[in-house]
C-alpha atoms as a PDB file:
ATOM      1  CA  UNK A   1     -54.767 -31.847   7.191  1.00  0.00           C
ATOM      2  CA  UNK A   2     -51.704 -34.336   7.252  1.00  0.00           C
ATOM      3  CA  UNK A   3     -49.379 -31.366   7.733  1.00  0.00           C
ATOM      4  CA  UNK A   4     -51.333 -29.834  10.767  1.00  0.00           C
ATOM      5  CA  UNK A   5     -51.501 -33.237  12.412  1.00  0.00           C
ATOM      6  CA  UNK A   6     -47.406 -33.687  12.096  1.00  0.00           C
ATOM      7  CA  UNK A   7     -46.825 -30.183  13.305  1.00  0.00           C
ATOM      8  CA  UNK A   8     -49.495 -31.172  16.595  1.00  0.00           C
ATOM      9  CA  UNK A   9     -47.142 -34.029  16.618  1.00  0.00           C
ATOM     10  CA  UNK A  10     -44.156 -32.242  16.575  1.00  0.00           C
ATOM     11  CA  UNK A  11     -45.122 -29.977  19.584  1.00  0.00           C
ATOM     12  CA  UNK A  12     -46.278 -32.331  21.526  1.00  0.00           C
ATOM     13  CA  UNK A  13     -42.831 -33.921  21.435  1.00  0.00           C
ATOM     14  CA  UNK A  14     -41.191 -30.989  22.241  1.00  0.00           C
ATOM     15  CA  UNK A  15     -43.672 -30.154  25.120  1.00  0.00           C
ATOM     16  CA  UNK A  16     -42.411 -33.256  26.551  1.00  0.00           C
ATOM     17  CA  UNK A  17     -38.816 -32.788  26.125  1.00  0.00           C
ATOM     18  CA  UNK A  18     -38.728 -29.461  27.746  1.00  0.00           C
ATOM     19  CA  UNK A  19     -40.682 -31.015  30.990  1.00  0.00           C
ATOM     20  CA  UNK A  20     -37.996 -33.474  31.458  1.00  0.00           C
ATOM     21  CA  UNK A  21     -35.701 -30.814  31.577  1.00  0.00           C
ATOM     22  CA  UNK A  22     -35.113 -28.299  34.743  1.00  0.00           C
ATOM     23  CA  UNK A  23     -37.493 -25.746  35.890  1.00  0.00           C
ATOM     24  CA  UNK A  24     -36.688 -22.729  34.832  1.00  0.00           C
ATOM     25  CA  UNK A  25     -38.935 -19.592  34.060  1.00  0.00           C
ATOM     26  CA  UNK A  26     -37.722 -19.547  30.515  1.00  0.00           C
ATOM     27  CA  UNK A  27     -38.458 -23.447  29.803  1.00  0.00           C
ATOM     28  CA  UNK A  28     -41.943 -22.919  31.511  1.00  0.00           C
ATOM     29  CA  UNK A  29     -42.483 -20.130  29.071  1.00  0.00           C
ATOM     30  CA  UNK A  30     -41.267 -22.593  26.102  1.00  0.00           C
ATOM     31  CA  UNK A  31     -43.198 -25.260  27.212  1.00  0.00           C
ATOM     32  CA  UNK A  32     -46.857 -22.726  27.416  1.00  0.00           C
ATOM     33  CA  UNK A  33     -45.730 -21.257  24.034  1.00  0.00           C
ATOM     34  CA  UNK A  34     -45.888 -24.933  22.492  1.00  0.00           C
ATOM     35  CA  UNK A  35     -48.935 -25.715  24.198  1.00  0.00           C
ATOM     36  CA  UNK A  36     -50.653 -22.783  23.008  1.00  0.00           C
ATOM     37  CA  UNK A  37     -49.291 -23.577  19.375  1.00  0.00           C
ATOM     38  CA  UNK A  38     -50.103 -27.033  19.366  1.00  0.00           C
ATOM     39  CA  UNK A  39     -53.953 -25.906  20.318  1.00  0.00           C
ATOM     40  CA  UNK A  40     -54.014 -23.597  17.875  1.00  0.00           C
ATOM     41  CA  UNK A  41     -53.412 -25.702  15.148  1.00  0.00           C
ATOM     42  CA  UNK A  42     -55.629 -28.216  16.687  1.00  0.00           C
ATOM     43  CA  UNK A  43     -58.470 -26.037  16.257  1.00  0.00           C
ATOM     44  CA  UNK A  44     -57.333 -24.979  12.875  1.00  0.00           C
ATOM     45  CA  UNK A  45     -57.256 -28.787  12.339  1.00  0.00           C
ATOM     46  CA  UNK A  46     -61.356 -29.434  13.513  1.00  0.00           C
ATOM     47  CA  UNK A  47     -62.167 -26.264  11.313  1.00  0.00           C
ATOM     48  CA  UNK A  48     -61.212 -27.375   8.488  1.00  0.00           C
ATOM     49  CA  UNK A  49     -62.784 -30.734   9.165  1.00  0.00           C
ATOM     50  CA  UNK A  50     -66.119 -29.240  10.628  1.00  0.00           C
ATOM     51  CA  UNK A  51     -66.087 -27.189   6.974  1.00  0.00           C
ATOM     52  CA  UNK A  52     -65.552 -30.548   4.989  1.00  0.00           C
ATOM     53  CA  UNK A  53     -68.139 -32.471   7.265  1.00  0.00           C
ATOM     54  CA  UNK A  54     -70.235 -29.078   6.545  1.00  0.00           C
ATOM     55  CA  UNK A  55     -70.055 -29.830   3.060  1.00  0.00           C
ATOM     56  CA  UNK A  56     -70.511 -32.930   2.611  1.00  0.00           C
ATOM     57  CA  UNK A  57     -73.745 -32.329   4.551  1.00  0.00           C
ATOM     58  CA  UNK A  58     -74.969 -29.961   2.032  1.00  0.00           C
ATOM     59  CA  UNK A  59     -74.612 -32.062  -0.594  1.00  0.00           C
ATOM     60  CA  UNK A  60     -76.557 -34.977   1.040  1.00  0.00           C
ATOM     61  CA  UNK A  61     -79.120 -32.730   1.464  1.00  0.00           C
ATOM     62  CA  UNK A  62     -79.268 -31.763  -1.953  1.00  0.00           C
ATOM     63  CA  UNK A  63     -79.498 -36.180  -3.003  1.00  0.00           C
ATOM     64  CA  UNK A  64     -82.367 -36.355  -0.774  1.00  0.00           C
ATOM     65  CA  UNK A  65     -84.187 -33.220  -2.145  1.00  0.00           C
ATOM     66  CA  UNK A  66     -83.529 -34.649  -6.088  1.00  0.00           C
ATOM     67  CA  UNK A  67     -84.383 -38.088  -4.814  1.00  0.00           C
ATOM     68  CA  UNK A  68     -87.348 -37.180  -3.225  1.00  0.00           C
END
């Protein structure tokens, strides 16, 4: 999860370097590849937390039942 959140990092940064730099068709291109990356792993990133959230639901569920 660490790992996903310094690569997010990392493309944000370089999402903002290429906008200081001049227009060009190929820098616009760069700067919507990096954008769609950095999504990407930010929904990889909330999977993988909905899953451990999803779990850890499950087995509060399964306390209550045995406590009940």
């Amino acid at each position: 999860m660490e790992n996903l959140e310094k690569q997010i990092d990392q493309f944000g940064k370089e999402i903002a370097t290429r906008q200081t730099r001049q227009r060009t068709l190929k820098n616009d291109i760069a700067i919507l590849d990096a954008r769609i990356k950095k999504a990407q792993l930010e929904i990889k990133r909330l999977t993988l937390l909905l899953e451990k959230l999803s779990g850890e639901i499950a087995e509060r569920e399964v306390a209550i039942k045995d406590a009940e």
